[in-house]
C-alpha atoms as a PDB file:
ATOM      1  CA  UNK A   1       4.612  19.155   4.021  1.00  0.00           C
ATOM      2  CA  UNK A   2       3.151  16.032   2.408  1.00  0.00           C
ATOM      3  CA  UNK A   3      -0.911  15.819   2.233  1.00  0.00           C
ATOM      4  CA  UNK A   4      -2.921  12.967   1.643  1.00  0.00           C
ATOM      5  CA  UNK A   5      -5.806  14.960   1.318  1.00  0.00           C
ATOM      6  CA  UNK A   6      -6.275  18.725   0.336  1.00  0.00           C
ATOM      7  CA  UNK A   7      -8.817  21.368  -0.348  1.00  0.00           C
ATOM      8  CA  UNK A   8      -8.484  23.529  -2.662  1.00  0.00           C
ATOM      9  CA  UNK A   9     -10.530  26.203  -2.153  1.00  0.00           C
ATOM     10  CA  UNK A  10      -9.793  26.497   1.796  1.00  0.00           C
ATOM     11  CA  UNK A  11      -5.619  25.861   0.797  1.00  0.00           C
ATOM     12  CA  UNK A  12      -5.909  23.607   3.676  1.00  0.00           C
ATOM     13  CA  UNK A  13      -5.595  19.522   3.259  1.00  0.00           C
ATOM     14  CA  UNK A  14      -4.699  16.414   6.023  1.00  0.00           C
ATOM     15  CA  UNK A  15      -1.551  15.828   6.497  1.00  0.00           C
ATOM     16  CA  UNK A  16      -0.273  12.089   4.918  1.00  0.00           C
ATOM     17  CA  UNK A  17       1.387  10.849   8.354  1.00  0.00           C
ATOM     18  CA  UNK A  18      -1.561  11.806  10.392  1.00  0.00           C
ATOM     19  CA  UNK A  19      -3.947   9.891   7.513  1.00  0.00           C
ATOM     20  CA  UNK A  20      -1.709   6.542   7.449  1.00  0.00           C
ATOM     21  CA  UNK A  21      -1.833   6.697  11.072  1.00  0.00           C
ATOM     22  CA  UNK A  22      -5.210   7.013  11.447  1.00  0.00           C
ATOM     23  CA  UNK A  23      -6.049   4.504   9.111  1.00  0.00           C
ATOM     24  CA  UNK A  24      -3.520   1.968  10.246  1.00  0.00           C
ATOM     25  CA  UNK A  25      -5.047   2.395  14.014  1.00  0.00           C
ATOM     26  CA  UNK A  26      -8.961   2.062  12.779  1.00  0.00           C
ATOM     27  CA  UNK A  27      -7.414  -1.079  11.103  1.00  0.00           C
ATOM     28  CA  UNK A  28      -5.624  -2.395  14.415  1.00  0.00           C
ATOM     29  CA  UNK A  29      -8.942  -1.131  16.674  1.00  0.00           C
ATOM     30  CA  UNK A  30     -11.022  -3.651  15.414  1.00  0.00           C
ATOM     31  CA  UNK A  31      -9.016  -6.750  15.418  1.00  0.00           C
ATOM     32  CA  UNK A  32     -10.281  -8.136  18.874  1.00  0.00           C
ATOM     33  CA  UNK A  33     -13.416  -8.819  16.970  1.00  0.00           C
ATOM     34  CA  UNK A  34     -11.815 -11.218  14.203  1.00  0.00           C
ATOM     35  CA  UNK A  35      -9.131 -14.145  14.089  1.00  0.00           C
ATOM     36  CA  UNK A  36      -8.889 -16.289  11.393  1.00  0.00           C
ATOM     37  CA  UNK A  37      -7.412 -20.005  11.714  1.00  0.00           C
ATOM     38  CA  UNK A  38      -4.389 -20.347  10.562  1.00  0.00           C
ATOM     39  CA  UNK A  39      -2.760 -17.194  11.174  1.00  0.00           C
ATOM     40  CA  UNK A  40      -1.100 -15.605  13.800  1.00  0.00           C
ATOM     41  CA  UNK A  41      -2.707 -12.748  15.762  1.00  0.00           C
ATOM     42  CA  UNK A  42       0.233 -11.059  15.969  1.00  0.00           C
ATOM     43  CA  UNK A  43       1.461 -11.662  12.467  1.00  0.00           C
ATOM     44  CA  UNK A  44      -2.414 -10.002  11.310  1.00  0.00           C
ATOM     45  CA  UNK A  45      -2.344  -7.368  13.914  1.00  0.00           C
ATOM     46  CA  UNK A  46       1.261  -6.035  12.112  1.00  0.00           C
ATOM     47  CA  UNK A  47      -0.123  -6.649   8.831  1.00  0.00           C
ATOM     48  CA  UNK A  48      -3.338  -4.922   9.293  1.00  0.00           C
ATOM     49  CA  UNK A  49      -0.497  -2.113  10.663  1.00  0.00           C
ATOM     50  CA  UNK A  50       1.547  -2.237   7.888  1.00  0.00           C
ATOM     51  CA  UNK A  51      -1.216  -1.955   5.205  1.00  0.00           C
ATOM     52  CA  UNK A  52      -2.828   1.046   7.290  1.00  0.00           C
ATOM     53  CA  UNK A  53      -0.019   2.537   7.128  1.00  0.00           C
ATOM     54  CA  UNK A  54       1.462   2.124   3.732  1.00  0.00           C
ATOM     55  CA  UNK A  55      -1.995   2.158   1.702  1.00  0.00           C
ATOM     56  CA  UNK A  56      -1.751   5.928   0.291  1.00  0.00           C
ATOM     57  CA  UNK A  57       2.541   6.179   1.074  1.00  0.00           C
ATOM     58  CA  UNK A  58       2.657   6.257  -2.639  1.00  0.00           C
ATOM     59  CA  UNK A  59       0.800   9.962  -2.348  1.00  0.00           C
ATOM     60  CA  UNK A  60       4.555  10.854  -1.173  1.00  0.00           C
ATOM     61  CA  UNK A  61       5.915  11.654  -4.993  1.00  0.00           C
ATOM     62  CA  UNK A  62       6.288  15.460  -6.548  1.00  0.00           C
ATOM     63  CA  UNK A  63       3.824  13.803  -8.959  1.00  0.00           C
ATOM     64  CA  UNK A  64       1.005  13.237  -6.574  1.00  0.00           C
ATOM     65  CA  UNK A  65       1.215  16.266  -4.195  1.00  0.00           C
ATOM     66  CA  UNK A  66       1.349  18.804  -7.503  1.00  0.00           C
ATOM     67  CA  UNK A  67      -1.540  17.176  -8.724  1.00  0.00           C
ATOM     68  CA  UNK A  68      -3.153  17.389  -5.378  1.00  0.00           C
ATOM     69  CA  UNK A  69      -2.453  20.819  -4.399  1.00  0.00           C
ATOM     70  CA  UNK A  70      -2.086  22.507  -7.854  1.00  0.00           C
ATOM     71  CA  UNK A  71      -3.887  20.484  -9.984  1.00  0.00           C
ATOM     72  CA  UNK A  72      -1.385  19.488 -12.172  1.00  0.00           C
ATOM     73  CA  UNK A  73      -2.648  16.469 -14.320  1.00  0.00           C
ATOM     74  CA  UNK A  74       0.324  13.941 -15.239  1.00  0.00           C
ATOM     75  CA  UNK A  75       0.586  10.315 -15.782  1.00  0.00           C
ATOM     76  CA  UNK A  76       2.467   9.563 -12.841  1.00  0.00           C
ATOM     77  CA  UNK A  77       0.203  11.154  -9.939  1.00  0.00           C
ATOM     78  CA  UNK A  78      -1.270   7.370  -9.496  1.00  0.00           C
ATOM     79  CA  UNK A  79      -0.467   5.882  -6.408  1.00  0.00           C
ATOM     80  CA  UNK A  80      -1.630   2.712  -5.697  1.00  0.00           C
ATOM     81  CA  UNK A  81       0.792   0.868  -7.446  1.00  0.00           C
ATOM     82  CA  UNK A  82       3.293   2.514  -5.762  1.00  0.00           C
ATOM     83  CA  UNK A  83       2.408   2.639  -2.697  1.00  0.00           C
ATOM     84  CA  UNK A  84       1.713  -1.754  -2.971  1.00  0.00           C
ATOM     85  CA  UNK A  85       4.909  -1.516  -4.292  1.00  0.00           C
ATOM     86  CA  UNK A  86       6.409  -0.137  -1.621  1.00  0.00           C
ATOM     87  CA  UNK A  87       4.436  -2.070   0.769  1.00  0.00           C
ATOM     88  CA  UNK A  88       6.211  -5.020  -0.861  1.00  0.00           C
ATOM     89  CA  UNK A  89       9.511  -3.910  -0.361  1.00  0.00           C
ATOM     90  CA  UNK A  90       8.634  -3.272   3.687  1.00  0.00           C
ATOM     91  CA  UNK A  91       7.527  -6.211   4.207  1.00  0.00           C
ATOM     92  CA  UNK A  92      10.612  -8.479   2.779  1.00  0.00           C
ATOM     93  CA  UNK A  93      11.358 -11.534   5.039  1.00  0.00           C
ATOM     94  CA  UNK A  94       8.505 -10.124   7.713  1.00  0.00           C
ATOM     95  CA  UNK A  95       5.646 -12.026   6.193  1.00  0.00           C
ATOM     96  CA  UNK A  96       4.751 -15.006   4.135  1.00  0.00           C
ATOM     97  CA  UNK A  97       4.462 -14.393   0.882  1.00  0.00           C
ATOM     98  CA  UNK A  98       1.112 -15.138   1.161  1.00  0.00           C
ATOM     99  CA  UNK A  99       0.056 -12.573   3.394  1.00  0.00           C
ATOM    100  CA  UNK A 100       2.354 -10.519   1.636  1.00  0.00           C
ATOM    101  CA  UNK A 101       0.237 -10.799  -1.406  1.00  0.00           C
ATOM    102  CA  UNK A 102      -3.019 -10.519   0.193  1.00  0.00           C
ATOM    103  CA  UNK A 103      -1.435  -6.965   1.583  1.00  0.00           C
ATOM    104  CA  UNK A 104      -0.589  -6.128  -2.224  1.00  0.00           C
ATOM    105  CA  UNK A 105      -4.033  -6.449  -3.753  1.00  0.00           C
ATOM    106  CA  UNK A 106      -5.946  -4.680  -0.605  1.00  0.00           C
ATOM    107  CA  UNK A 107      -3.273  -2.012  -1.214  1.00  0.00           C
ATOM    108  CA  UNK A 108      -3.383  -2.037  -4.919  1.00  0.00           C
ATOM    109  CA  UNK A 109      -7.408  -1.766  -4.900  1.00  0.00           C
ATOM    110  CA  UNK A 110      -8.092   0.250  -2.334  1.00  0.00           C
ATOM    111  CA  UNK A 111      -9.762   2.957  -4.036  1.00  0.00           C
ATOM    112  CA  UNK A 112     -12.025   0.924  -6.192  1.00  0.00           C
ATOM    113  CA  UNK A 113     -13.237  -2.834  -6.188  1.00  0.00           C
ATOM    114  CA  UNK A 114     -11.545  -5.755  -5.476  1.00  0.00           C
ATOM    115  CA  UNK A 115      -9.429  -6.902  -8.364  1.00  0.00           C
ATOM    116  CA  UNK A 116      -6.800  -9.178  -8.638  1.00  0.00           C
ATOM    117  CA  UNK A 117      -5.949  -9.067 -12.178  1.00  0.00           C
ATOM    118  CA  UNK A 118      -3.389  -6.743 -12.798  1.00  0.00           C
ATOM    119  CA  UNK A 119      -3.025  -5.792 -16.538  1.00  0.00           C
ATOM    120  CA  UNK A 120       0.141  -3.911 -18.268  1.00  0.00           C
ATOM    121  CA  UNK A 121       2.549  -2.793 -15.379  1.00  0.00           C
ATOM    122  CA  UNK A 122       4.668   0.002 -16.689  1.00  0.00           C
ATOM    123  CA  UNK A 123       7.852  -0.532 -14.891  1.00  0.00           C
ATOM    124  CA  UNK A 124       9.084   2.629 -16.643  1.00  0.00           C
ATOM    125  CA  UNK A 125       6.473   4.555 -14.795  1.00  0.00           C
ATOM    126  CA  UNK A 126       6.621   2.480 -11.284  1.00  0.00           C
ATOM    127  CA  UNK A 127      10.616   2.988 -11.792  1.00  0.00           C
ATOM    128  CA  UNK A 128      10.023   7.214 -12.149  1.00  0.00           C
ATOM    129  CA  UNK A 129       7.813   6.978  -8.760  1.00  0.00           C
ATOM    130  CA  UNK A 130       9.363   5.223  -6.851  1.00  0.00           C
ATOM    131  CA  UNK A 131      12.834   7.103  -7.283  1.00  0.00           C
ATOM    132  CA  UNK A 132      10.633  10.444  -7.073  1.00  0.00           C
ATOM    133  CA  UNK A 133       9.267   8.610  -3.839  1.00  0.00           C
ATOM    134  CA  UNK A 134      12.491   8.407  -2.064  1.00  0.00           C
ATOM    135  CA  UNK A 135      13.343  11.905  -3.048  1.00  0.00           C
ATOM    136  CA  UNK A 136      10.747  13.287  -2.090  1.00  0.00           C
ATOM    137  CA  UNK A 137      10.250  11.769   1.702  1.00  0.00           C
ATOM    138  CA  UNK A 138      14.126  12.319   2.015  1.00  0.00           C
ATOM    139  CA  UNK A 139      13.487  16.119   1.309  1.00  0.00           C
ATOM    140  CA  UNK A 140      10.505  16.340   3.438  1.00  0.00           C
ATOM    141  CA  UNK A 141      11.946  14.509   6.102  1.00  0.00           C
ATOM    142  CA  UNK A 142       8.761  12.152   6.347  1.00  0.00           C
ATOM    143  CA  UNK A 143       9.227   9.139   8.692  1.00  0.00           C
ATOM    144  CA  UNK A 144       8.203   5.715   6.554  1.00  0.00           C
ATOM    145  CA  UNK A 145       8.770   3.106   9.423  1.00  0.00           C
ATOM    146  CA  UNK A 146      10.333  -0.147   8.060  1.00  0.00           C
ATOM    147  CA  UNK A 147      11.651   1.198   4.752  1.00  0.00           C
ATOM    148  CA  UNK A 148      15.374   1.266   4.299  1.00  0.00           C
ATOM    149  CA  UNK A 149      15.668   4.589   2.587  1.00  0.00           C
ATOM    150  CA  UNK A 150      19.471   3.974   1.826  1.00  0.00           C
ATOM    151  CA  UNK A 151      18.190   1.256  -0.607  1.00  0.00           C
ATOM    152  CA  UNK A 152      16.553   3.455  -3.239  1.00  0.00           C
ATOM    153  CA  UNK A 153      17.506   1.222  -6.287  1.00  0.00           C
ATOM    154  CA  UNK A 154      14.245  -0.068  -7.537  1.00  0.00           C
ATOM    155  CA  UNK A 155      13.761  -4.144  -8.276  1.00  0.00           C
ATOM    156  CA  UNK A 156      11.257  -4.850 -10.522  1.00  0.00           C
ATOM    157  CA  UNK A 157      11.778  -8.427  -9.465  1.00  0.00           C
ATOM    158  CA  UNK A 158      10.330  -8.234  -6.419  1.00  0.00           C
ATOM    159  CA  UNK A 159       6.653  -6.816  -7.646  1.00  0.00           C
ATOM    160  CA  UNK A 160       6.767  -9.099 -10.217  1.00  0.00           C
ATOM    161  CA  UNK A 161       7.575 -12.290  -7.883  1.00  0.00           C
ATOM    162  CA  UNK A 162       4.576 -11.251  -5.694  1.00  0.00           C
ATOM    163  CA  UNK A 163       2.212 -10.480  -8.811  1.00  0.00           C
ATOM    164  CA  UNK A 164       3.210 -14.511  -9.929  1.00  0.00           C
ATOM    165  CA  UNK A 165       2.349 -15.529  -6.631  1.00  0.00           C
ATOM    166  CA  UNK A 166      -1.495 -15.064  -7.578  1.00  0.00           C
ATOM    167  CA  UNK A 167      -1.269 -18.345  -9.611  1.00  0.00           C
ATOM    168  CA  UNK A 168      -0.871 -20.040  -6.550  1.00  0.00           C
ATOM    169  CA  UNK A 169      -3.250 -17.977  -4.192  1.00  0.00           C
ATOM    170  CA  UNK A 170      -5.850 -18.980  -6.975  1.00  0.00           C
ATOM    171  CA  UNK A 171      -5.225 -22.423  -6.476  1.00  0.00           C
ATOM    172  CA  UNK A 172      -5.092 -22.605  -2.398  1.00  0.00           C
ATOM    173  CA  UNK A 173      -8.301 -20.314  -2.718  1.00  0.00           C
ATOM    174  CA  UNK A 174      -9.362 -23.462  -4.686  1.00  0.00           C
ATOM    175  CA  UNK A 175      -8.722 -25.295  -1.055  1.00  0.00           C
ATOM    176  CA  UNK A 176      -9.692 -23.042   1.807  1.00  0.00           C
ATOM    177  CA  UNK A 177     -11.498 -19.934   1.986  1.00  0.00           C
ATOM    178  CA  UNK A 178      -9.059 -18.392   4.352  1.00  0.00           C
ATOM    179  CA  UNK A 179      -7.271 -16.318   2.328  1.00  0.00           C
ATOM    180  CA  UNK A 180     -10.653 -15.096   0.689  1.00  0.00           C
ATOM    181  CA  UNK A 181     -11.994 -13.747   3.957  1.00  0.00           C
ATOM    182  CA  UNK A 182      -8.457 -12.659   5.248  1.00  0.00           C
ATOM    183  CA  UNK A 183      -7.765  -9.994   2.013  1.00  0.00           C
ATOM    184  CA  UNK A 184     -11.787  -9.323   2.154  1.00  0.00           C
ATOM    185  CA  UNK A 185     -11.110  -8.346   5.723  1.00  0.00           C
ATOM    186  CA  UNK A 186      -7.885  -6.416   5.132  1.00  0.00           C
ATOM    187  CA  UNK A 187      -9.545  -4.874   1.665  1.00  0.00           C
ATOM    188  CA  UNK A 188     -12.497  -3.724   3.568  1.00  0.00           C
ATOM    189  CA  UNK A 189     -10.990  -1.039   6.122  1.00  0.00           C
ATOM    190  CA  UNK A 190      -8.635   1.132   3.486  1.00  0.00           C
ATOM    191  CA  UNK A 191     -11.531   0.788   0.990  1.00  0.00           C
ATOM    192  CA  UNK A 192     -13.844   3.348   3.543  1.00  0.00           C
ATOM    193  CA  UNK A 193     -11.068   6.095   3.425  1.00  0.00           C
END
């Protein structure tokens, strides 16, 4: 069993499907109330989805759930990264790769404050996870919707072409304010849990 959350003490901890689920449905709830110009209802509804229910995937890695549950301290229990990362590789040819990035910085932030400089990736490390990440949900048969699990080689290419995109989200930022309010909207729901 994969947690997302776990107590000690009691040996007792949430479940990670149930907590991406729940998250990705408080995200979904809400939408009625907000539309934004510009984009597709449809096309925020699935990414609001998608981010709900990829924001803590990353928690899926030996590294993560030892740390959790044991409290085994180790430099790859970090999961943000990861879990954007894998976010990224979901969402090939389903977004723009605008909204794609938007989806990678609420993702990559959500457990501080909104950032979107992104200093010193170590592939090495992102490499290790996300190979540990595919082992891991394969052994623990844990359902990750959209991800082709067959296609467990890692391509650094692919984070890096959506990190490179921010040079251009800064400059249409520059523009219009949609794509503030659109990531402060996404950023704001995974950033409560």
């Amino acid at each position: 069993m994969l947690y997302a959350h776990f107590d000690r003490d009691k040996q007792e901890g949430q479940e990670l499907s149930e907590h991406l689920e729940n998250v990705s449905s408080l995200m979904t709830d809400k939408l009625c109330y907000m539309s934004f110009d510009g984009i597709l209802m449809n096309n925020l509804k699935r990414l609001l989805l998608i981010v709900g229910r990829y924001h803590d995937v990353g928690k899926a890695t030996t590294y993560f759930q030892s740390y959790l549950i044991e409290g085994l301290e180790n430099e790859l229990k970090s999961h943000s990264f990861l879990s954007s990362s894998v976010f990224v590789k979901m969402c090939e040819g389903t977004f723009s790769k605008d909204l794609i990035y938007l989806g990678f910085i609420a993702i990559l932030n959500h457990h501080g404050s909104l950032n979107t400089y992104i200093d010193g990736v170590n592939w090495n490390h992102l490499t290790k996870q996300y190979k540990n990440f595919i082992k891991t949900i394969r052994e623990n048969s844990f359902n990750v919707e959209y991800l082709d699990t067959n296609r467990a080689e890692f391509e650094a290419k692919e984070i890096e072409a959506v990190i490179n995109h921010k040079m251009r989200m800064t400059n249409i930022r520059r523009r219009t304010s949609l794509h503030f309010f659109v990531l402060q909207y996404i950023f704001f729901f995974p950033h409560m849990f």
